[in-house]
PDB file of N, CA and C in Angstrom:
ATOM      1  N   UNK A   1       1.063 -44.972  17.651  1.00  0.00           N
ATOM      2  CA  UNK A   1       1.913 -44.217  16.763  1.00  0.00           C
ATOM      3  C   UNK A   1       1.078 -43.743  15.568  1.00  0.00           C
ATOM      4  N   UNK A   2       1.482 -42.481  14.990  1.00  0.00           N
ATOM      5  CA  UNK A   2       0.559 -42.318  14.337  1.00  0.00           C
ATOM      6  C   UNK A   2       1.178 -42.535  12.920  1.00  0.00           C
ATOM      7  N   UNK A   3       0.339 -42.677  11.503  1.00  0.00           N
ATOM      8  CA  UNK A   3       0.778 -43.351   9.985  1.00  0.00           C
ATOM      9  C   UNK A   3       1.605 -42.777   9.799  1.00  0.00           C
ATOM     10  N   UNK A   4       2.263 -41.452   9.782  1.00  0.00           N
ATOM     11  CA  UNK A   4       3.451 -41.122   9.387  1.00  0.00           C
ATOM     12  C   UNK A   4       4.547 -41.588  10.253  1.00  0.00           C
ATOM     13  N   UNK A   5       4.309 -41.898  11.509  1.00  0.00           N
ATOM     14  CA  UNK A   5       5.067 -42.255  12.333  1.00  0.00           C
ATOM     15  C   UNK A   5       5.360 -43.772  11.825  1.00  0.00           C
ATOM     16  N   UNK A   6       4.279 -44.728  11.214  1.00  0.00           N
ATOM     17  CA  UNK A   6       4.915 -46.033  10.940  1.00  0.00           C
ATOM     18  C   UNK A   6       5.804 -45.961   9.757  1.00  0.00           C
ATOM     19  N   UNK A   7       5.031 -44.628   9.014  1.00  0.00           N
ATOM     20  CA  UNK A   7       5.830 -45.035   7.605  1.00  0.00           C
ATOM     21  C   UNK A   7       7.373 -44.717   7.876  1.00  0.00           C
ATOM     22  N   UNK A   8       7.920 -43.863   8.658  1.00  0.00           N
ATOM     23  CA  UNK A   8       9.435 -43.414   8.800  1.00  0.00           C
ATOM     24  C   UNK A   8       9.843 -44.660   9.549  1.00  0.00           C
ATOM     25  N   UNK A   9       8.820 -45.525  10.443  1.00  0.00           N
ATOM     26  CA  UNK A   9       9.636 -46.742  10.393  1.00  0.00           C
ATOM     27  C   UNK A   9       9.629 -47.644   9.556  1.00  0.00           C
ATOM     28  N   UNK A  10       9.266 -48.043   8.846  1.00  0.00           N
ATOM     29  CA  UNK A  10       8.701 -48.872   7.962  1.00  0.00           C
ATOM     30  C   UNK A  10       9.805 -48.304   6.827  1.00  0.00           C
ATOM     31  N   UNK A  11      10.032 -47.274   6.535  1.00  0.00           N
ATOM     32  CA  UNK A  11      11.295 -46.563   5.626  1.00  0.00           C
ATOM     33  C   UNK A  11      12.685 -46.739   5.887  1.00  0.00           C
ATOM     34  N   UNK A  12      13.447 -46.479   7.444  1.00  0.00           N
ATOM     35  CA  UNK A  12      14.339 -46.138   7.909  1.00  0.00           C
ATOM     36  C   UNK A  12      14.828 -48.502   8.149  1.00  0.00           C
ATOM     37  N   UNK A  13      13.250 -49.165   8.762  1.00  0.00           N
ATOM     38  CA  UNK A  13      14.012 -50.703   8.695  1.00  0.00           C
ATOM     39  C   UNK A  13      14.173 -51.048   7.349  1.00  0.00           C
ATOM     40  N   UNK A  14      13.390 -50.750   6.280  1.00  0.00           N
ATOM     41  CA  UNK A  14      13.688 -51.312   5.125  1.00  0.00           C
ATOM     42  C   UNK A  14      14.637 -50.831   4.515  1.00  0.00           C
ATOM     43  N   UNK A  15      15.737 -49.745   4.557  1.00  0.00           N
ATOM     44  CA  UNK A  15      17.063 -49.349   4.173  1.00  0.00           C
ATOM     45  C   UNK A  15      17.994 -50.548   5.194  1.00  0.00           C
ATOM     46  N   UNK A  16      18.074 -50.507   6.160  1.00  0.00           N
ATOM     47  CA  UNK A  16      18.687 -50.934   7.226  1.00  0.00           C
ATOM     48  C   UNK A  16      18.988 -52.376   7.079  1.00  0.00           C
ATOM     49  N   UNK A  17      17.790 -52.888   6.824  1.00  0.00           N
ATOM     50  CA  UNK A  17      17.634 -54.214   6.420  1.00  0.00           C
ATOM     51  C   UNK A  17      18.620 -54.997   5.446  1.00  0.00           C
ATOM     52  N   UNK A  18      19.447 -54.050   4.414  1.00  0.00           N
ATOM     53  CA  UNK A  18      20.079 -54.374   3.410  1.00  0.00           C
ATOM     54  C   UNK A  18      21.579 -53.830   4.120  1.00  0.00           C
ATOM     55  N   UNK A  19      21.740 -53.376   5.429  1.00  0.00           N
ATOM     56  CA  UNK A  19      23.101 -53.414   5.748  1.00  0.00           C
ATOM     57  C   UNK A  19      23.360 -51.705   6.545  1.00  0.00           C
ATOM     58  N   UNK A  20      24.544 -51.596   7.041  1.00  0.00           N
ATOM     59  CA  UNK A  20      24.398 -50.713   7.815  1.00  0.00           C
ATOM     60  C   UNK A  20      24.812 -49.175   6.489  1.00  0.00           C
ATOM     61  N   UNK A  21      23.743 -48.099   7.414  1.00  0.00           N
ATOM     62  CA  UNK A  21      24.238 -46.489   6.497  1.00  0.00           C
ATOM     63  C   UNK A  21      24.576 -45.475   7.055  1.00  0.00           C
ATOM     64  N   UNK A  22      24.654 -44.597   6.233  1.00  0.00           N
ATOM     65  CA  UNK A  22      24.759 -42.732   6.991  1.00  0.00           C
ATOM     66  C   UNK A  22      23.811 -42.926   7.239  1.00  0.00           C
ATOM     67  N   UNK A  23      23.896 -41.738   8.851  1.00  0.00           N
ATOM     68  CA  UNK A  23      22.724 -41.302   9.323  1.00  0.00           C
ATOM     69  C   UNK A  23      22.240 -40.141   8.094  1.00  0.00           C
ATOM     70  N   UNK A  24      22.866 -39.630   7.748  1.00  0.00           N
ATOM     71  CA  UNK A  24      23.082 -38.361   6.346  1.00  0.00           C
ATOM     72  C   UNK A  24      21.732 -39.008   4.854  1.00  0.00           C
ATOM     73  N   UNK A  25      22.231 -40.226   4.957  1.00  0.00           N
ATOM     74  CA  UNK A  25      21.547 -41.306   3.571  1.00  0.00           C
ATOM     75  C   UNK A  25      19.743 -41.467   4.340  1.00  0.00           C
ATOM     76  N   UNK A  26      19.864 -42.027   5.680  1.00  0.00           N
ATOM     77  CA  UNK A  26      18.303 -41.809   6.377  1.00  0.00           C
ATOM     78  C   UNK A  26      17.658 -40.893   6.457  1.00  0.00           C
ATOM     79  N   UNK A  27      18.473 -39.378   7.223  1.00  0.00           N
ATOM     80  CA  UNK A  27      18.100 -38.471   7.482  1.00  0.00           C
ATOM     81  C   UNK A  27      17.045 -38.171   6.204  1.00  0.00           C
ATOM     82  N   UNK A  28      18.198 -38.127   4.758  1.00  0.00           N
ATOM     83  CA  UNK A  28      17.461 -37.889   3.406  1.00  0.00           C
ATOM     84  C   UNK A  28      16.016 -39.051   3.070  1.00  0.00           C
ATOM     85  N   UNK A  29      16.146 -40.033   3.513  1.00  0.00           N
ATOM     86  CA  UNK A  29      14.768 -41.047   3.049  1.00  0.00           C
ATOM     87  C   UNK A  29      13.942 -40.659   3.828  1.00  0.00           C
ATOM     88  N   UNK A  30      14.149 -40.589   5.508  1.00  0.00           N
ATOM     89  CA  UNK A  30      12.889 -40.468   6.316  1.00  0.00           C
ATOM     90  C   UNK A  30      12.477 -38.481   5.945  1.00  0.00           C
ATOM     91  N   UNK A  31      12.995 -37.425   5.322  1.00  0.00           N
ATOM     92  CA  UNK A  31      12.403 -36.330   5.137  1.00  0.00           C
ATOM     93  C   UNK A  31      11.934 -36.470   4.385  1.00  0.00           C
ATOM     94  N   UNK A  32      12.262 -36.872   2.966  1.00  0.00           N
ATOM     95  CA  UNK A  32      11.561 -37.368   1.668  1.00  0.00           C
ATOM     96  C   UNK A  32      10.211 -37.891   2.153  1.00  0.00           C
ATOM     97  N   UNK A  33       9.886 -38.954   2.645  1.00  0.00           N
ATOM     98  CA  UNK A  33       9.062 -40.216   2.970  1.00  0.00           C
ATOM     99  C   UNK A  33       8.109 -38.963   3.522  1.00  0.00           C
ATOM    100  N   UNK A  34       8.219 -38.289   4.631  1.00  0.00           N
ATOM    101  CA  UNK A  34       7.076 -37.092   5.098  1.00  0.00           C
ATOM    102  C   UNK A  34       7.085 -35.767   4.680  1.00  0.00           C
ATOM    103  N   UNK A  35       7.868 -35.561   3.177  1.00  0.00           N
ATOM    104  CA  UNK A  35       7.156 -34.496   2.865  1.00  0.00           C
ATOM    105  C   UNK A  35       6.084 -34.841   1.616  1.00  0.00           C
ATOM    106  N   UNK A  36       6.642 -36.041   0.845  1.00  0.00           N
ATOM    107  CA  UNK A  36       5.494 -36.913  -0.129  1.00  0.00           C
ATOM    108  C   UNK A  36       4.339 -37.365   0.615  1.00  0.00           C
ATOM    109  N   UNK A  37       4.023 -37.290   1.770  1.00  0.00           N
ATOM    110  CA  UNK A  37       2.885 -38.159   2.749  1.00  0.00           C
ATOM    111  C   UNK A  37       1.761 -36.955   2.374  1.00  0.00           C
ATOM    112  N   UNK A  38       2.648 -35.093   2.524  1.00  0.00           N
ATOM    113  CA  UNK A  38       2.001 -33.723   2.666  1.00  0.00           C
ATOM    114  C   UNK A  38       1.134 -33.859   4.061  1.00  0.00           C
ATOM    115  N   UNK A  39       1.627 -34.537   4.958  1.00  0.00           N
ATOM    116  CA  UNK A  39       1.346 -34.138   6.214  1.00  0.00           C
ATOM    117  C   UNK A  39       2.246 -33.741   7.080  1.00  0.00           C
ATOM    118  N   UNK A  40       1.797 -33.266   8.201  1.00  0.00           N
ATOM    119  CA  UNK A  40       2.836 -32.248   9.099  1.00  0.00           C
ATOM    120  C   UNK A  40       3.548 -33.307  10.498  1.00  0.00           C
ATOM    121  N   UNK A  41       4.677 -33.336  10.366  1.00  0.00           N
ATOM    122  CA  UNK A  41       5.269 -34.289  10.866  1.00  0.00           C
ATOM    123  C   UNK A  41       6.865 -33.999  11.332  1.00  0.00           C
ATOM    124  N   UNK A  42       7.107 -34.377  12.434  1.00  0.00           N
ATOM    125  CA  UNK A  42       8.845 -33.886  12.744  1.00  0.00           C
ATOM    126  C   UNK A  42      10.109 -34.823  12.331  1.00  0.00           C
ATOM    127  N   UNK A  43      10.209 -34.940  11.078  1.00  0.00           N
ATOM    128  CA  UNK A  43      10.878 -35.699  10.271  1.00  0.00           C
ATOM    129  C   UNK A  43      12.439 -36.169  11.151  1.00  0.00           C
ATOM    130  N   UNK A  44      12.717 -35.198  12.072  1.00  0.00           N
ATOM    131  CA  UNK A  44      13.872 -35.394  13.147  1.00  0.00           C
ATOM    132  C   UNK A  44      14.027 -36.132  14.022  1.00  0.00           C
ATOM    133  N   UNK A  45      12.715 -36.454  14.628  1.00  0.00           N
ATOM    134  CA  UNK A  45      12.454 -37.794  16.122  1.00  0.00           C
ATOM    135  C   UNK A  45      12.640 -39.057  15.441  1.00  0.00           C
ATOM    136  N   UNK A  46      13.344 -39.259  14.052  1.00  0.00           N
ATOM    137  CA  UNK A  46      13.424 -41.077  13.651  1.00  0.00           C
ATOM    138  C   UNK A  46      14.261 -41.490  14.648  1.00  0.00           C
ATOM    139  N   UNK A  47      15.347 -41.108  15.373  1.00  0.00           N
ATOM    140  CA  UNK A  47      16.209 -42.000  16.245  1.00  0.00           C
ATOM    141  C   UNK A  47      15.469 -42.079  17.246  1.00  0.00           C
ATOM    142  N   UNK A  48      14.532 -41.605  17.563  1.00  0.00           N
ATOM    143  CA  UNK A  48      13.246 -41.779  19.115  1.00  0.00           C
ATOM    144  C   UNK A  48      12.709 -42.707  18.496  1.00  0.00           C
ATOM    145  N   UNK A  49      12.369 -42.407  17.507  1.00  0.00           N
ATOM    146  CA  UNK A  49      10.922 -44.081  17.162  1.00  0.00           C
ATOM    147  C   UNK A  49      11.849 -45.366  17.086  1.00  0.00           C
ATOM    148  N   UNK A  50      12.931 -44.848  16.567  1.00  0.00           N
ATOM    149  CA  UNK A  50      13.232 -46.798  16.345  1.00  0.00           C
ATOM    150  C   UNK A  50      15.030 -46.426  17.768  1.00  0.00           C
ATOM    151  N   UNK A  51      14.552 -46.221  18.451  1.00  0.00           N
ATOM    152  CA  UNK A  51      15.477 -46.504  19.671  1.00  0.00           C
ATOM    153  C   UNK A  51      15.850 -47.608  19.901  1.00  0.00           C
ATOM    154  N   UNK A  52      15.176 -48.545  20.326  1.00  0.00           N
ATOM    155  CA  UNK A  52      15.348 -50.096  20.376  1.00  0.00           C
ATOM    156  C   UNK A  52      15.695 -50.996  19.263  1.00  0.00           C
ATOM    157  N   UNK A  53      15.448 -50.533  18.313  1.00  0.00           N
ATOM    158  CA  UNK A  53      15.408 -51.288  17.015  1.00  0.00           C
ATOM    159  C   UNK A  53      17.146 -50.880  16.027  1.00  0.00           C
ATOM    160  N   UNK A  54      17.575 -49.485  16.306  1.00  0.00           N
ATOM    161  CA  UNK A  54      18.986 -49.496  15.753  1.00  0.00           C
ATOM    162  C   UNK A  54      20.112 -48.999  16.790  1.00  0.00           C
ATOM    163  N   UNK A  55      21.279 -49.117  16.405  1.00  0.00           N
ATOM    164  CA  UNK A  55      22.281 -48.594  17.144  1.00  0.00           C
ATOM    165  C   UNK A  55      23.221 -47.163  16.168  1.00  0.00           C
ATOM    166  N   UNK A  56      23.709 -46.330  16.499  1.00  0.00           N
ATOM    167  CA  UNK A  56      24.023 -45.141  15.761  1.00  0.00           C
ATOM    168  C   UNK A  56      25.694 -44.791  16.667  1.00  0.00           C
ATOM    169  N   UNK A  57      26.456 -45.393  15.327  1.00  0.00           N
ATOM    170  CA  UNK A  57      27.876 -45.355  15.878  1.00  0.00           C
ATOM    171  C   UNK A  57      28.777 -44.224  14.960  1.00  0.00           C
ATOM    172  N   UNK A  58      29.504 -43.715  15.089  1.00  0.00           N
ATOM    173  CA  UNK A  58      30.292 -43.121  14.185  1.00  0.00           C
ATOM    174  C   UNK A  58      29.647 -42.516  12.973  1.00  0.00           C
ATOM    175  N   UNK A  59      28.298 -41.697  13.090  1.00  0.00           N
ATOM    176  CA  UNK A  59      27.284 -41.840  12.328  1.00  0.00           C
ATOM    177  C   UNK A  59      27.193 -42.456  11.313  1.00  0.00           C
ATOM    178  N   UNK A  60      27.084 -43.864  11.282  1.00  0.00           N
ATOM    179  CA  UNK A  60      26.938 -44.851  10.906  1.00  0.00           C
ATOM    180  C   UNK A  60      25.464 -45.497  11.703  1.00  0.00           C
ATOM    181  N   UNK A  61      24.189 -45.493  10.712  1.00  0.00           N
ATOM    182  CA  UNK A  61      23.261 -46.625  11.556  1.00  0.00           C
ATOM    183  C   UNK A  61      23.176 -47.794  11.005  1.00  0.00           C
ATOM    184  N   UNK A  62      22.460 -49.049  12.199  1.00  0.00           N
ATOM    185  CA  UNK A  62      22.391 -50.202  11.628  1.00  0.00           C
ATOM    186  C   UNK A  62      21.871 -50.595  12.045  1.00  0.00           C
ATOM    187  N   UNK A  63      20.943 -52.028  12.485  1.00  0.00           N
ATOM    188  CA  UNK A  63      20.213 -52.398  12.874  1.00  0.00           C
ATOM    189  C   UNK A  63      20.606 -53.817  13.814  1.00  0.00           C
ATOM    190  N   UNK A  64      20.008 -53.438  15.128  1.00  0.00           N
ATOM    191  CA  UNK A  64      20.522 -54.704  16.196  1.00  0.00           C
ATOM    192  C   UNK A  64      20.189 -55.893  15.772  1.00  0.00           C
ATOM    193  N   UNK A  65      20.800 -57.166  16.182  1.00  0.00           N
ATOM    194  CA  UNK A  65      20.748 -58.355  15.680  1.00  0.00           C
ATOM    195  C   UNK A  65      19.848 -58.810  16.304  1.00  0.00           C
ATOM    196  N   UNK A  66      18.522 -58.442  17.438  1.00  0.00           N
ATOM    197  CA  UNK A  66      17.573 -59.462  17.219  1.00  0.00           C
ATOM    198  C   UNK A  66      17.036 -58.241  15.695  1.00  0.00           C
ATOM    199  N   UNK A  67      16.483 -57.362  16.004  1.00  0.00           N
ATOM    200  CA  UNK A  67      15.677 -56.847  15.076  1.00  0.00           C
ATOM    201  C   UNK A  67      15.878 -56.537  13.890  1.00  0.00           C
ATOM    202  N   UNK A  68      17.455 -57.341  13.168  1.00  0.00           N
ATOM    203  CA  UNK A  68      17.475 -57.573  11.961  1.00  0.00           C
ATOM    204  C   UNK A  68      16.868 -58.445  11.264  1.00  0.00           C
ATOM    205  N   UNK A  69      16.659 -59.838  12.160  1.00  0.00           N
ATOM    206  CA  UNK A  69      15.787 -60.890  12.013  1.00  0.00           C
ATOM    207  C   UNK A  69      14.531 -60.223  12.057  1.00  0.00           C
ATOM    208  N   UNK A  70      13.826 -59.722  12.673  1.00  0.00           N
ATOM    209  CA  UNK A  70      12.468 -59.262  13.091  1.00  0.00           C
ATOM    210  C   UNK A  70      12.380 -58.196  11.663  1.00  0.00           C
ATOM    211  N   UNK A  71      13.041 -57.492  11.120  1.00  0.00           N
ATOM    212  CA  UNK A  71      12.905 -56.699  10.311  1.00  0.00           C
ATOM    213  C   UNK A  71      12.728 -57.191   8.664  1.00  0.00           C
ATOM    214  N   UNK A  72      13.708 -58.320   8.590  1.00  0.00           N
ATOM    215  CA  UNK A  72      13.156 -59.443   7.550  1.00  0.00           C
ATOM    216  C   UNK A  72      12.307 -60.204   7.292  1.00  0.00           C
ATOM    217  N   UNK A  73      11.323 -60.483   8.123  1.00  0.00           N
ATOM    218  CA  UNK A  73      10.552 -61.260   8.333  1.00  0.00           C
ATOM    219  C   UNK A  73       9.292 -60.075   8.286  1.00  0.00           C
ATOM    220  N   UNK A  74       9.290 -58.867   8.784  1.00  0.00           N
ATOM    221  CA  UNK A  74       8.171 -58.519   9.148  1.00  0.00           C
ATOM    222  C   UNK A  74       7.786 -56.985   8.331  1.00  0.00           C
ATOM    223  N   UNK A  75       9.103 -56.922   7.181  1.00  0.00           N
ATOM    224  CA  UNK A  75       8.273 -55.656   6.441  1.00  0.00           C
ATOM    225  C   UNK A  75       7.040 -55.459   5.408  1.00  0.00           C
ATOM    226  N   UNK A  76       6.830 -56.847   5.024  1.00  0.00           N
ATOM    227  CA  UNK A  76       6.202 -57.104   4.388  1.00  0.00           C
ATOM    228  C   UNK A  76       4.827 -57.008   4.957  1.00  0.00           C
ATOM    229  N   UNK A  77       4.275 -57.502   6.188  1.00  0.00           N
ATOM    230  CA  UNK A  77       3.533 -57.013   6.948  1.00  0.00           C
ATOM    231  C   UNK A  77       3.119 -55.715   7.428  1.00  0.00           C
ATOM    232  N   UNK A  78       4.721 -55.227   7.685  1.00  0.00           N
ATOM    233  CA  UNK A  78       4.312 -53.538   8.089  1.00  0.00           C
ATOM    234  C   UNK A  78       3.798 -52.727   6.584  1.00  0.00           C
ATOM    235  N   UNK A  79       4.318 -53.143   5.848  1.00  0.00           N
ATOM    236  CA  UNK A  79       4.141 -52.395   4.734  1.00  0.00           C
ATOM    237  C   UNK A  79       2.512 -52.497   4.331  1.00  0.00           C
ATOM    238  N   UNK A  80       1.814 -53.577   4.255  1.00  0.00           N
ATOM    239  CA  UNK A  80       0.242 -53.707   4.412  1.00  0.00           C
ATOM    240  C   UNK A  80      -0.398 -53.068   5.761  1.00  0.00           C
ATOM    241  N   UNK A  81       0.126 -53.026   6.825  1.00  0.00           N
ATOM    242  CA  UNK A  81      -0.369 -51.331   7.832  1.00  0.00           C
ATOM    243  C   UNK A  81      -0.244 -50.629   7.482  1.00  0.00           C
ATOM    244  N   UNK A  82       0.483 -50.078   6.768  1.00  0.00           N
ATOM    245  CA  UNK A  82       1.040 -48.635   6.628  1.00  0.00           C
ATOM    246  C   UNK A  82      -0.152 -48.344   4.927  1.00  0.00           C
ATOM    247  N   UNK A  83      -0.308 -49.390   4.325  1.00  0.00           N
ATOM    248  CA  UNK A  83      -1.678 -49.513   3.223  1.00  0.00           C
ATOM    249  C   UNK A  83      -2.979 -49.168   3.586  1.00  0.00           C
ATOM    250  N   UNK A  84      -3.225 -49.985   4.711  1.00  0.00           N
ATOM    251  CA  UNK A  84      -4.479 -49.636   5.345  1.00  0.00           C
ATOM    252  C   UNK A  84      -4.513 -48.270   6.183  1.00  0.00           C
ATOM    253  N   UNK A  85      -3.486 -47.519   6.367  1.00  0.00           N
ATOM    254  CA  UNK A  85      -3.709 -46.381   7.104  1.00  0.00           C
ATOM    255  C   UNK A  85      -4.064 -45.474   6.637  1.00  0.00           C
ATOM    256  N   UNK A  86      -3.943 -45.167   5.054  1.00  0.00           N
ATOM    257  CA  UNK A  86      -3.770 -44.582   4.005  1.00  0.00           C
ATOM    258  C   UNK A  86      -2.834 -43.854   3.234  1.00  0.00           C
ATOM    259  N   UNK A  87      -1.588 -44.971   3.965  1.00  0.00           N
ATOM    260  CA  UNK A  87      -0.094 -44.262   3.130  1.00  0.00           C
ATOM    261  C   UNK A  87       0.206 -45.608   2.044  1.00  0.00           C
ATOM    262  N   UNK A  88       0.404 -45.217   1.059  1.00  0.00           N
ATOM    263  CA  UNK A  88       1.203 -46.287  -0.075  1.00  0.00           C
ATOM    264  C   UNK A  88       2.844 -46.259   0.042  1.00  0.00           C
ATOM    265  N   UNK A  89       3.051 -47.700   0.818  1.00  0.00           N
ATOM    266  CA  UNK A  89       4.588 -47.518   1.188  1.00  0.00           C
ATOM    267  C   UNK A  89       4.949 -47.692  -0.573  1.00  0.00           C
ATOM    268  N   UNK A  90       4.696 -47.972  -1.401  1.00  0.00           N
ATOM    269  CA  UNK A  90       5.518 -48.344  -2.410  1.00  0.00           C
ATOM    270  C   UNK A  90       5.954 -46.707  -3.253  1.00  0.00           C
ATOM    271  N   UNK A  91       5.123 -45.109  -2.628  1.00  0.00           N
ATOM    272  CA  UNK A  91       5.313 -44.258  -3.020  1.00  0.00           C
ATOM    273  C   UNK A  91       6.643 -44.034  -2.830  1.00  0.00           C
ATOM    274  N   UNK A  92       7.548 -45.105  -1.840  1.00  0.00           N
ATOM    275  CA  UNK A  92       8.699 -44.381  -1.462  1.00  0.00           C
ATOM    276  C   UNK A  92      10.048 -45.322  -1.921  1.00  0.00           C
ATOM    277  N   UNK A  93       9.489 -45.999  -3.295  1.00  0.00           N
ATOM    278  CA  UNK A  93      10.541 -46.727  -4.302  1.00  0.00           C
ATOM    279  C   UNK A  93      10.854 -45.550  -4.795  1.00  0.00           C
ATOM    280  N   UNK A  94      11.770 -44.527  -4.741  1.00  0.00           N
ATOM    281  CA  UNK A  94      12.196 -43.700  -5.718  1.00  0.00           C
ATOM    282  C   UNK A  94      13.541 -43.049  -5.077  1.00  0.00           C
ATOM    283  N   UNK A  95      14.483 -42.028  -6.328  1.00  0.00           N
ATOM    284  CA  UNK A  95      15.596 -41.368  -5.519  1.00  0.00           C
ATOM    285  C   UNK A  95      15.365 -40.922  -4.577  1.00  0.00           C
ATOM    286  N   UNK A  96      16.587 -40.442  -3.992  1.00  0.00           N
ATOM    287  CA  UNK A  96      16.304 -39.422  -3.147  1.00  0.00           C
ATOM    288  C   UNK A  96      17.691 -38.479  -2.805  1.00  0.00           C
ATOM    289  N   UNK A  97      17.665 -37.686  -4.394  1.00  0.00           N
ATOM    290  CA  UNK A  97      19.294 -37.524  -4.099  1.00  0.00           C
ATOM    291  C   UNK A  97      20.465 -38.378  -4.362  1.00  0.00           C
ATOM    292  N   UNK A  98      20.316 -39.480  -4.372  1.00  0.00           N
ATOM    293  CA  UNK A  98      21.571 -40.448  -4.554  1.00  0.00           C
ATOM    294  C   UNK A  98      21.247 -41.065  -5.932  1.00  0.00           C
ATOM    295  N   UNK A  99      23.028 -41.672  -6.122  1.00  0.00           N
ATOM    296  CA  UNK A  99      23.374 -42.058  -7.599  1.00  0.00           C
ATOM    297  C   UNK A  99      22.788 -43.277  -7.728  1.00  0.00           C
ATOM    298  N   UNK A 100      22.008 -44.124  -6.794  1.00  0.00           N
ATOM    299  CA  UNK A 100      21.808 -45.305  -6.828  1.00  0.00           C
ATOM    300  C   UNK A 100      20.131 -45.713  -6.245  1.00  0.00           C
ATOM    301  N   UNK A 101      19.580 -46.809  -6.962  1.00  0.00           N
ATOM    302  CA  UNK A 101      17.939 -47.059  -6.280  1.00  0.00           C
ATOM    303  C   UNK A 101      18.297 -47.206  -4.914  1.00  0.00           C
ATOM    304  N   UNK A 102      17.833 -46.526  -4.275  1.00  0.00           N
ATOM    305  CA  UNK A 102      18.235 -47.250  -2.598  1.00  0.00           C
ATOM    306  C   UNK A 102      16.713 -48.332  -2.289  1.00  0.00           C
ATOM    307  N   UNK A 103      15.794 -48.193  -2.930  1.00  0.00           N
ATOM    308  CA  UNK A 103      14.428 -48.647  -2.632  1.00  0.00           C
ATOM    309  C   UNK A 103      14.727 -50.058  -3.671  1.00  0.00           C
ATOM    310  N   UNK A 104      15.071 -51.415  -3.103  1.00  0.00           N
ATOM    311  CA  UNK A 104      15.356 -52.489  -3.383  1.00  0.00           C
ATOM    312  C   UNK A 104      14.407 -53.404  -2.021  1.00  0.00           C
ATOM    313  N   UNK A 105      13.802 -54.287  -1.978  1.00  0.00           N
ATOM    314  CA  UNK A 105      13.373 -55.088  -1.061  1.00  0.00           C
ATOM    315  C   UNK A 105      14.419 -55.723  -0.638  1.00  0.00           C
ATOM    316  N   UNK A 106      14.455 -56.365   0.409  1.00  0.00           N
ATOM    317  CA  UNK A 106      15.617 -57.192   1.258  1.00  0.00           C
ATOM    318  C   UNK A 106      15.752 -58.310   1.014  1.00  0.00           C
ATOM    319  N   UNK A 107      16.593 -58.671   0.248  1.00  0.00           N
ATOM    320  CA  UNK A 107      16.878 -60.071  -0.151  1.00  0.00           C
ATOM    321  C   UNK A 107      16.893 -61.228   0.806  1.00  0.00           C
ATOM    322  N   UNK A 108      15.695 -62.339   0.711  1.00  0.00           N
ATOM    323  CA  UNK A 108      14.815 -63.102   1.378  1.00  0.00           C
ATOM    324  C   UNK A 108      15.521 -64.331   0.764  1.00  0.00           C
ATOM    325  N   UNK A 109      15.773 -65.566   1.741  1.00  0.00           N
ATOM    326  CA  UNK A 109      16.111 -66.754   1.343  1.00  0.00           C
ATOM    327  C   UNK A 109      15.381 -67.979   1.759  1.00  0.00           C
TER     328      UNK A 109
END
């Protein structure tokens, strides 16, 4: 997969992670996330990359129950790939359109 390709995952589990959203609320993070990268990328295939990883109901997404576990445990990791590739996931703590930070880490116990 290529770095922009991790970072829209690495974007789309770490929203997810904190509970289910609009596809409308993603759509807006994962275009944001690759037009700040300024590389050329099809900001539209996020439901192809993470196929296995969410379910998309009533456009409503969320994330399946093994890979909610797997997604808590392991962004912290992805987020140091996505460092070494030469994307700074932390570029994508910011709005995006909405009244609220959506870029919060996933509350870990």
């Amino acid at each position: 997969m290529t770095p922009v390709g991790e970072l829209v995952r690495y974007v789309v589990l770490a929203r997810l992670a904190r509970g289910p959203t609009p596809v409308e609320e993603i759509e807006a993070l994962v275009r944001a996330a690759v037009e700040r990268t300024g590389r050329k990328f099809d900001w539209r295939i996020w439901p192809q990359l993470l196929a296995r990883e969410i379910a998309i109901e009533n456009d409503v997404a969320r994330l399946t129950e093994r890979d909610r576990f797997l997604a808590a445990i392991g962004l912290k990791a992805m987020g140091s790939y996505i460092e070494k590739l030469g994307i700074d996931p932390d570029m994508m703590k910011m709005r995006v359109g909405m009244k609220s930070n959506m870029w919060r880490e996933p509350a870990t116990r």
